[in-house]
C-alpha atoms as a PDB file:
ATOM      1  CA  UNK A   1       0.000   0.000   0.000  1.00  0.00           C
ATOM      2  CA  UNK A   2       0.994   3.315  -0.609  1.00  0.00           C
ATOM      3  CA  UNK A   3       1.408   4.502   3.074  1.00  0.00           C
ATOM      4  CA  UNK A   4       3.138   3.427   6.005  1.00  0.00           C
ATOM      5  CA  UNK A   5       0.552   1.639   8.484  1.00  0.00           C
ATOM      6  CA  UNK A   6       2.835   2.337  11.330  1.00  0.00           C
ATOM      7  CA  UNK A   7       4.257   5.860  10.668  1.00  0.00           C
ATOM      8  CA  UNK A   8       1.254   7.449   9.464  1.00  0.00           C
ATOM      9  CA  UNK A   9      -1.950   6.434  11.459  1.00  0.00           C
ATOM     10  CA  UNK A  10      -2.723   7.233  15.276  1.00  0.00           C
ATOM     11  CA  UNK A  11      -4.483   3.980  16.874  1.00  0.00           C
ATOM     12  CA  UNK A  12      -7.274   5.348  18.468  1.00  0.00           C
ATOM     13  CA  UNK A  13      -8.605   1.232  19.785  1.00  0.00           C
ATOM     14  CA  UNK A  14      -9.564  -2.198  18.531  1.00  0.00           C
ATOM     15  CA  UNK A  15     -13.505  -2.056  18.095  1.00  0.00           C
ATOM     16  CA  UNK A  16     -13.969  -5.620  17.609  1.00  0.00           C
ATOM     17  CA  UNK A  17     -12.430  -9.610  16.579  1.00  0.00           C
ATOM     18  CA  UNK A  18     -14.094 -11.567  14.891  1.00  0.00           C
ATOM     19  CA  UNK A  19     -12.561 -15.180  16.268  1.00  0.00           C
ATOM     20  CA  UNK A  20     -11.855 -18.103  13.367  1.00  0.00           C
ATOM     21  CA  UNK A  21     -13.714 -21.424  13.983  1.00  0.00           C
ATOM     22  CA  UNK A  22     -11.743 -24.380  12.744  1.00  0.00           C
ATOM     23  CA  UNK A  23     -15.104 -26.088  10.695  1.00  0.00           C
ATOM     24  CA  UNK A  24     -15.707 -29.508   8.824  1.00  0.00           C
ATOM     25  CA  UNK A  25     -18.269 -31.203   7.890  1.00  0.00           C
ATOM     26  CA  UNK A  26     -20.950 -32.574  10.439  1.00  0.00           C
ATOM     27  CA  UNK A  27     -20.712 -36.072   8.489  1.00  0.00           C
ATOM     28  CA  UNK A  28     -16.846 -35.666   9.002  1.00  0.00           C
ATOM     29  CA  UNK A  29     -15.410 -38.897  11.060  1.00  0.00           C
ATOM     30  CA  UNK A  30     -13.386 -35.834  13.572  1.00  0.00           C
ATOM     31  CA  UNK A  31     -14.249 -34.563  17.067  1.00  0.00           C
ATOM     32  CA  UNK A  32     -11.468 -32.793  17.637  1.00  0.00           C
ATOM     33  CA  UNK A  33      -8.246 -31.093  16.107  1.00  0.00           C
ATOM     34  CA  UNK A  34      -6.274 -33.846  17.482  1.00  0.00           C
ATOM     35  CA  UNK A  35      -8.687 -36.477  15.466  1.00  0.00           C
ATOM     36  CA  UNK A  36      -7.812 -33.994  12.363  1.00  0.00           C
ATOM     37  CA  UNK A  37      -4.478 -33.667  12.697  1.00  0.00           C
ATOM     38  CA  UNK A  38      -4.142 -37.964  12.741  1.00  0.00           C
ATOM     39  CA  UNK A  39      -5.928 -37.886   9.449  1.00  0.00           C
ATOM     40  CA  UNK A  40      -3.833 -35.633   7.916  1.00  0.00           C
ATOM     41  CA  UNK A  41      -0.928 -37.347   8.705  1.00  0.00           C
ATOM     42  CA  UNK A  42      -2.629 -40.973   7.621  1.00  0.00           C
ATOM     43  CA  UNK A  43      -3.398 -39.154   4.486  1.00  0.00           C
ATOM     44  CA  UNK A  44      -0.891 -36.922   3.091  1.00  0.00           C
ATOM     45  CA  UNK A  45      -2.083 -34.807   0.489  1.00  0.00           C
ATOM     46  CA  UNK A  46      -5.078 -36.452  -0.080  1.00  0.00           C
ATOM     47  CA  UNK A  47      -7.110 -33.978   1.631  1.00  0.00           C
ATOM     48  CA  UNK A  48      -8.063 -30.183   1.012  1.00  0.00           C
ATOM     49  CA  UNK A  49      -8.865 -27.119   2.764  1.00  0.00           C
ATOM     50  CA  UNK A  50     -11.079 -23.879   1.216  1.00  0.00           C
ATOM     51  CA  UNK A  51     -10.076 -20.726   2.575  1.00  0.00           C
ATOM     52  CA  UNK A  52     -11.696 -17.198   1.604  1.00  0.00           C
ATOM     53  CA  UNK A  53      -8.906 -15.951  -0.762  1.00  0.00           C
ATOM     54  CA  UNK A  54      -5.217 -16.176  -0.233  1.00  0.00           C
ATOM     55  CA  UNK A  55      -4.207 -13.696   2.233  1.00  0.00           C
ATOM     56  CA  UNK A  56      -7.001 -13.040   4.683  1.00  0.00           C
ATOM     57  CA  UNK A  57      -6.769 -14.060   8.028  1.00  0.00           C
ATOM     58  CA  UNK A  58      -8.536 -17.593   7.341  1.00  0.00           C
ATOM     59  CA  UNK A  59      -5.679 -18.092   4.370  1.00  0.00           C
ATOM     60  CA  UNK A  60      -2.728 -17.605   6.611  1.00  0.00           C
ATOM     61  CA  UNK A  61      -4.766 -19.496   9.735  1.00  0.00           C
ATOM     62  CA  UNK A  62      -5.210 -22.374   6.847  1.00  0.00           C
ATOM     63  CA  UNK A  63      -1.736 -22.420   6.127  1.00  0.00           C
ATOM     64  CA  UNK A  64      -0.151 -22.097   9.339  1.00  0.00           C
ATOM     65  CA  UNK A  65      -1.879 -25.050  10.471  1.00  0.00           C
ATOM     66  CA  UNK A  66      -0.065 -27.081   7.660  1.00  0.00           C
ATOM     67  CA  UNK A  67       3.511 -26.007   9.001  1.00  0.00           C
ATOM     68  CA  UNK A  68       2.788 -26.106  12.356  1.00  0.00           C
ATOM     69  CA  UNK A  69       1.661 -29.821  12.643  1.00  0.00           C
ATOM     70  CA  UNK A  70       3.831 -30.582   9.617  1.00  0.00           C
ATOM     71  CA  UNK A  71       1.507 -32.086   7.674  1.00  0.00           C
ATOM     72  CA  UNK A  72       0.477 -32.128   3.716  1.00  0.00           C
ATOM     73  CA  UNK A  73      -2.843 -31.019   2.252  1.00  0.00           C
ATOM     74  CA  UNK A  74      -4.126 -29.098  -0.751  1.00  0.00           C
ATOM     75  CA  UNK A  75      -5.361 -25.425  -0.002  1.00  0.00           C
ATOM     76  CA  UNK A  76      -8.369 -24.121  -2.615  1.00  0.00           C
ATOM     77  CA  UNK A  77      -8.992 -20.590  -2.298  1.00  0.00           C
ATOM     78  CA  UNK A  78     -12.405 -19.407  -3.611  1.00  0.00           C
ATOM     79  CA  UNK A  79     -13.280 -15.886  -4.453  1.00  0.00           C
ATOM     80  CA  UNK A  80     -15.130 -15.222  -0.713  1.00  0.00           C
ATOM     81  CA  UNK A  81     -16.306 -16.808   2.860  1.00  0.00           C
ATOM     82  CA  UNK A  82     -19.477 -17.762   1.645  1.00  0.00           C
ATOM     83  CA  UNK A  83     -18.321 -20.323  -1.414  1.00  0.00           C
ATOM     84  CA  UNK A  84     -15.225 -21.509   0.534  1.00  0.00           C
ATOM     85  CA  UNK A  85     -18.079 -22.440   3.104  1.00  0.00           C
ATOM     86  CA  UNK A  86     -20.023 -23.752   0.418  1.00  0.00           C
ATOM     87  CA  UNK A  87     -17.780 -25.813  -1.003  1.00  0.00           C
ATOM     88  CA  UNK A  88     -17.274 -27.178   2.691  1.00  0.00           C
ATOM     89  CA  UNK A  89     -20.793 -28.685   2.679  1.00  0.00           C
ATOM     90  CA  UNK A  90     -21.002 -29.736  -0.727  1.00  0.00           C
ATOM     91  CA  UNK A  91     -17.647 -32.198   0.332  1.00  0.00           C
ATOM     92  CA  UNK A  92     -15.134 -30.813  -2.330  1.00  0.00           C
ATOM     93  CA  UNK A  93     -13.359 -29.773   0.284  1.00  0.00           C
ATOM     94  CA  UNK A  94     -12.392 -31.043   4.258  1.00  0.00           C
ATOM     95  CA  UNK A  95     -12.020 -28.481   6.727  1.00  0.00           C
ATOM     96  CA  UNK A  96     -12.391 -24.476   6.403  1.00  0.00           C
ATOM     97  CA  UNK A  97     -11.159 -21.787   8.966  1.00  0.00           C
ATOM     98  CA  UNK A  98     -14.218 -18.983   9.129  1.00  0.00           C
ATOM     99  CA  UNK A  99     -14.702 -16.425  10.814  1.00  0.00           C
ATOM    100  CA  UNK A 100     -17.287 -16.906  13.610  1.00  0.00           C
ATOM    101  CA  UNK A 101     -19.416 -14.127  11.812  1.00  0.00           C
ATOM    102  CA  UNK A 102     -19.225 -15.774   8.142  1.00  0.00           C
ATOM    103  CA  UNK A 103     -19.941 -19.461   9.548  1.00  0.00           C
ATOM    104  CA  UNK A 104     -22.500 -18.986  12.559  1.00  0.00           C
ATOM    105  CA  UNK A 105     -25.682 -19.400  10.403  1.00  0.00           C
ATOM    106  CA  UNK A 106     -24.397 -22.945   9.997  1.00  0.00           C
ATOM    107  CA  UNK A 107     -22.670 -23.414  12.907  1.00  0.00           C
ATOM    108  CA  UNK A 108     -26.146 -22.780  14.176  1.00  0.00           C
ATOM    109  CA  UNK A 109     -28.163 -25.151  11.988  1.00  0.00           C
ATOM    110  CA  UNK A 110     -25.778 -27.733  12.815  1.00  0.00           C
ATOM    111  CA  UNK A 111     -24.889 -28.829   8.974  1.00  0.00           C
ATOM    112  CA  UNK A 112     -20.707 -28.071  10.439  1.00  0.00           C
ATOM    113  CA  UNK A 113     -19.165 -29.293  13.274  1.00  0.00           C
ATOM    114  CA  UNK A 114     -16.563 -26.833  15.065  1.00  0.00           C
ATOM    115  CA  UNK A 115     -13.547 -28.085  16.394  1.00  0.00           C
ATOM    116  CA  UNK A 116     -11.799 -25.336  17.733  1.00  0.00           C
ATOM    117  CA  UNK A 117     -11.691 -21.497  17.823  1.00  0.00           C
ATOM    118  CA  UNK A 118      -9.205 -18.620  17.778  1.00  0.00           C
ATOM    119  CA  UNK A 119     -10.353 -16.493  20.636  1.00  0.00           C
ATOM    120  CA  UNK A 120      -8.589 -16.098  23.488  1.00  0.00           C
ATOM    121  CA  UNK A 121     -11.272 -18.068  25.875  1.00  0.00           C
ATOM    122  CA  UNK A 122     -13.551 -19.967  24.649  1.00  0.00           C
ATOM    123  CA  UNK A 123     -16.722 -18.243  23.488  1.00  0.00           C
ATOM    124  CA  UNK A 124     -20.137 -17.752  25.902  1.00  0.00           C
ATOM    125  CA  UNK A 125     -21.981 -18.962  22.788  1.00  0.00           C
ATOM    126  CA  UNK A 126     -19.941 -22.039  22.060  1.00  0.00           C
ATOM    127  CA  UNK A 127     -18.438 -22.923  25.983  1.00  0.00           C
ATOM    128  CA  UNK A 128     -17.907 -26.540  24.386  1.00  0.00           C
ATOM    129  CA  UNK A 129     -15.747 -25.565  21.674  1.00  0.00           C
ATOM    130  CA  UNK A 130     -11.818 -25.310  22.809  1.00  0.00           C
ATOM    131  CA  UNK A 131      -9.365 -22.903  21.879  1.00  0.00           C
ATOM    132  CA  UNK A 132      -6.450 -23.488  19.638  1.00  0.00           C
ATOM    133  CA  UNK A 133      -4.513 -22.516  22.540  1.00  0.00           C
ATOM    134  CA  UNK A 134      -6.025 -25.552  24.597  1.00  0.00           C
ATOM    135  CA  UNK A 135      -6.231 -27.976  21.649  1.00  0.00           C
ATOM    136  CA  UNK A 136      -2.266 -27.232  21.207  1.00  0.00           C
ATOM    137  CA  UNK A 137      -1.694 -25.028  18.987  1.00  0.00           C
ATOM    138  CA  UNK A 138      -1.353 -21.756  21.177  1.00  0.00           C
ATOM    139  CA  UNK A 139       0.771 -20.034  17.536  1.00  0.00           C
ATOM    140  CA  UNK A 140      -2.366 -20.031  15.315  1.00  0.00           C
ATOM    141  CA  UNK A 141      -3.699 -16.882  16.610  1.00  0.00           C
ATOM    142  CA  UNK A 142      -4.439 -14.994  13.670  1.00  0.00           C
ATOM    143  CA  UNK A 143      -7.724 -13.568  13.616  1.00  0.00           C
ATOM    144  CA  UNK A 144      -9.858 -10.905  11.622  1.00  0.00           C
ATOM    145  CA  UNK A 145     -10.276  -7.372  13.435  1.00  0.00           C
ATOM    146  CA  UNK A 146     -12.361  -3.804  13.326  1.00  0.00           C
ATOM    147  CA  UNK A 147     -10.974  -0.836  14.339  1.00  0.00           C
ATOM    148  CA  UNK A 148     -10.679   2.790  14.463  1.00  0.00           C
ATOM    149  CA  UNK A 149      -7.288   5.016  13.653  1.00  0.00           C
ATOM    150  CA  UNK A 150      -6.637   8.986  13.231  1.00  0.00           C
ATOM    151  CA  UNK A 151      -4.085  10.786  10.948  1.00  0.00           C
ATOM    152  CA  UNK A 152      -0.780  10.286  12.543  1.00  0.00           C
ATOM    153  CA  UNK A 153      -0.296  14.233  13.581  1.00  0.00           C
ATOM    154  CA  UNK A 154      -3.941  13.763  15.215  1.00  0.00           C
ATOM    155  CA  UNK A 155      -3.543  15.906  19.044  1.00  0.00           C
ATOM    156  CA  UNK A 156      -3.513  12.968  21.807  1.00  0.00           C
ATOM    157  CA  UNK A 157      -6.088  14.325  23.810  1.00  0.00           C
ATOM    158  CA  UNK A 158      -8.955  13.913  20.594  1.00  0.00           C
ATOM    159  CA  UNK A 159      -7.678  10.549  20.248  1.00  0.00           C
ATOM    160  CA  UNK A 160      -8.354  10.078  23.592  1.00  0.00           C
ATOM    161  CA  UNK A 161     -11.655  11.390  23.385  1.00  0.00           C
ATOM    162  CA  UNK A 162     -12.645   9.654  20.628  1.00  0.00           C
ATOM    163  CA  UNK A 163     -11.455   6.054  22.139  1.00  0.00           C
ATOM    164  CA  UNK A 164     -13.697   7.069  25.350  1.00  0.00           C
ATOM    165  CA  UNK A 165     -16.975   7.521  22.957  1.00  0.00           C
ATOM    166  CA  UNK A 166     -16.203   4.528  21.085  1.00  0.00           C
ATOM    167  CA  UNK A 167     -16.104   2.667  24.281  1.00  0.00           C
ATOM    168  CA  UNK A 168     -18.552   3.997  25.873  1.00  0.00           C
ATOM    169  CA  UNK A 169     -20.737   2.881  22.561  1.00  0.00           C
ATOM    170  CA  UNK A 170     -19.245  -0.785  22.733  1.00  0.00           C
ATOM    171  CA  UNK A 171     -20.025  -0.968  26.388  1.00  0.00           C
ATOM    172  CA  UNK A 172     -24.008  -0.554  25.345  1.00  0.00           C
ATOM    173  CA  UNK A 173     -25.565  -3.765  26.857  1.00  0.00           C
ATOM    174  CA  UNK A 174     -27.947  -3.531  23.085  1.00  0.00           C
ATOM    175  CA  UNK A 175     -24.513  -2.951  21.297  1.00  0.00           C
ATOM    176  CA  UNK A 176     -22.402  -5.538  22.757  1.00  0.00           C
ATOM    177  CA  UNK A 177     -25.529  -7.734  22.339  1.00  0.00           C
ATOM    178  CA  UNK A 178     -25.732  -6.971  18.528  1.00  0.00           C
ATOM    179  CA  UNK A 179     -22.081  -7.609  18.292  1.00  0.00           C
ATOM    180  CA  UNK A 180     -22.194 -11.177  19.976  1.00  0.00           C
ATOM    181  CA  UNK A 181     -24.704 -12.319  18.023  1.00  0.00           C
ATOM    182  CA  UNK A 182     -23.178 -11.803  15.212  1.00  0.00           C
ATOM    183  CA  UNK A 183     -20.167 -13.047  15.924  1.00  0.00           C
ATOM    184  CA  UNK A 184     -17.847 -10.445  17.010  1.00  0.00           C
ATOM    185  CA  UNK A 185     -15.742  -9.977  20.052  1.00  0.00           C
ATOM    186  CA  UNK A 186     -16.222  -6.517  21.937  1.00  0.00           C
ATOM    187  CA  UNK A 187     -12.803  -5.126  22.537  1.00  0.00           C
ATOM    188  CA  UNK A 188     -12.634  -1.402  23.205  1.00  0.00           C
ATOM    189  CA  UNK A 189      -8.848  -1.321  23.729  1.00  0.00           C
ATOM    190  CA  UNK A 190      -6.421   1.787  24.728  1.00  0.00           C
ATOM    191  CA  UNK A 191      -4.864   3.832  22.040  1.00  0.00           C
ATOM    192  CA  UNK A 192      -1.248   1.935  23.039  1.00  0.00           C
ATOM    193  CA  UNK A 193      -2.576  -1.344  23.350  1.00  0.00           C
ATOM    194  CA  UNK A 194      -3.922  -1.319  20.123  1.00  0.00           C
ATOM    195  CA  UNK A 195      -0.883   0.117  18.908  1.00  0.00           C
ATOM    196  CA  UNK A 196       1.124  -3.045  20.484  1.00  0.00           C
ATOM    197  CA  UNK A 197      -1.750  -5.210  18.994  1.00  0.00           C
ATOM    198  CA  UNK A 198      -1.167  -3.528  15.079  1.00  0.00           C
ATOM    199  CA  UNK A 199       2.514  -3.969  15.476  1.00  0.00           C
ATOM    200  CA  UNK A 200       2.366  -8.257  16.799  1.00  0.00           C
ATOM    201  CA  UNK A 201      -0.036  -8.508  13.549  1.00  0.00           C
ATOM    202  CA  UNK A 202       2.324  -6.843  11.688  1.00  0.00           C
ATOM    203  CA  UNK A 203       5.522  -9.348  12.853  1.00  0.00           C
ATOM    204  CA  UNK A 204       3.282 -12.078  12.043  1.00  0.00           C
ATOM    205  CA  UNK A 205       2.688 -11.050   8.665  1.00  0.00           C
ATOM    206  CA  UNK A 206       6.384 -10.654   8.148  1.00  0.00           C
ATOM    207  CA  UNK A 207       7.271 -13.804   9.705  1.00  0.00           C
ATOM    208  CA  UNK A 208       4.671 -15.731   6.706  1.00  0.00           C
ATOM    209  CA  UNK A 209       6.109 -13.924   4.583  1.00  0.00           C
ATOM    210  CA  UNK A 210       9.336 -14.797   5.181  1.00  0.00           C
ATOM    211  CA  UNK A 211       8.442 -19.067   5.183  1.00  0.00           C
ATOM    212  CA  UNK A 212       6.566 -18.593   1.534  1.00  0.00           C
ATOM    213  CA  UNK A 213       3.142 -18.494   3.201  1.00  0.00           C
ATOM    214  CA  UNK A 214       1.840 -15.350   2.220  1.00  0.00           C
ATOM    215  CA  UNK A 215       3.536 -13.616  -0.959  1.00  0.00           C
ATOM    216  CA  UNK A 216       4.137  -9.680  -1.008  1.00  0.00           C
ATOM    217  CA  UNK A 217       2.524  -7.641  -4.173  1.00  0.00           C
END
């Protein structure tokens, strides 16, 4: 991009996340990531994975998980969440990593199973679904995120201000509500936090880019 992301915003905070389920197919013979992960391995690159594009959140989560557990399967990426999920329940493919917000209407109706999500504790709206974290693998913590910024020269004390509002807003027992239900993860963060936050994304991004997972334009 044509800016520096660092250099040239203000972080004013981190609105929302939007935590990445680890979905297959209900009729899929897994209940867990550790029952994945064995069939992977049984079946080296006989099995596939759709993620939403190739260098979204879900992409990198998708290959990550392929490194990490050293394993071998084929990644298809479609055009968007909804035909990656698609092609999930039409069995061309065997797992997809959605976000929580693209895959709860059929999380819901029950046609996926999830095995695990990216959040940091496990969600009040699935309490039986682990964590990556728990299900071992604590480094596949990428995860889709809202949030606000200013101009970099922006005075401190109206980004201050601004965060407050904004918080203020999330903290709305209908907003927060809203949010949940669709799948997002209040966060209403400090101005440095999120600053910290932007700058761990960015050394993971770096650090895929450097092992061939995601490719620079």
């Amino acid at each position: 991009m044509p800016y520096d992301t660092e250099r040239e915003f203000a972080p004013v905070t981190q609105l929302v996340t939007q935590p990445l389920v680890l979905t297959v197919a209900a009729s899929f013979p897994t209940a867990s990531v550790k029952d994945l992960i064995a069939v992977l391995k049984s079946k080296p690159g006989a099995l596939s994975a759709s993620s939403s594009g190739t260098a979204g959140a879900g992409a990198m989560t998708t290959a990550m998980l392929r490194m990490q557990t050293a394993t071998n399967y084929v990644i298809v990426p479609y055009s968007g969440g909804a035909p990656a999920m698609v092609a999930l329940l039409a069995g061309e493919v065997q797992f997809y990593f959605p976000a929580i917000s693209t895959g709860m209407s059929t999380i819901k109706s029950a046609k996926v199973k999830v095995l695990a999500t990216s959040s940091k504790k496990r969600l009040a709206y699935l309490p039986d679904v682990p964590t990556f974290a728990e299900s071992g693998l604590a480094r596949l913590d990428v995860a889709p995120w809202d949030g606000v910024v200013a101009p970099a020269k922006a005075p401190r004390a109206i980004v201050n201000r601004l965060q407050r509002e904004l918080v203020k807003v999330l903290n709305l027992p209908n907003v927060a509500a809203h949010m949940t239900a669709s799948g997002s993860e209040p966060i209403g963060s400090t101005p440095d936090a999120f600053a910290i936050e932007i700058k761990e994304q960015l050394k993971t991004s770096d650090r895929l880019a450097e092992a061939g997972i995601i490719k620079r334009q």
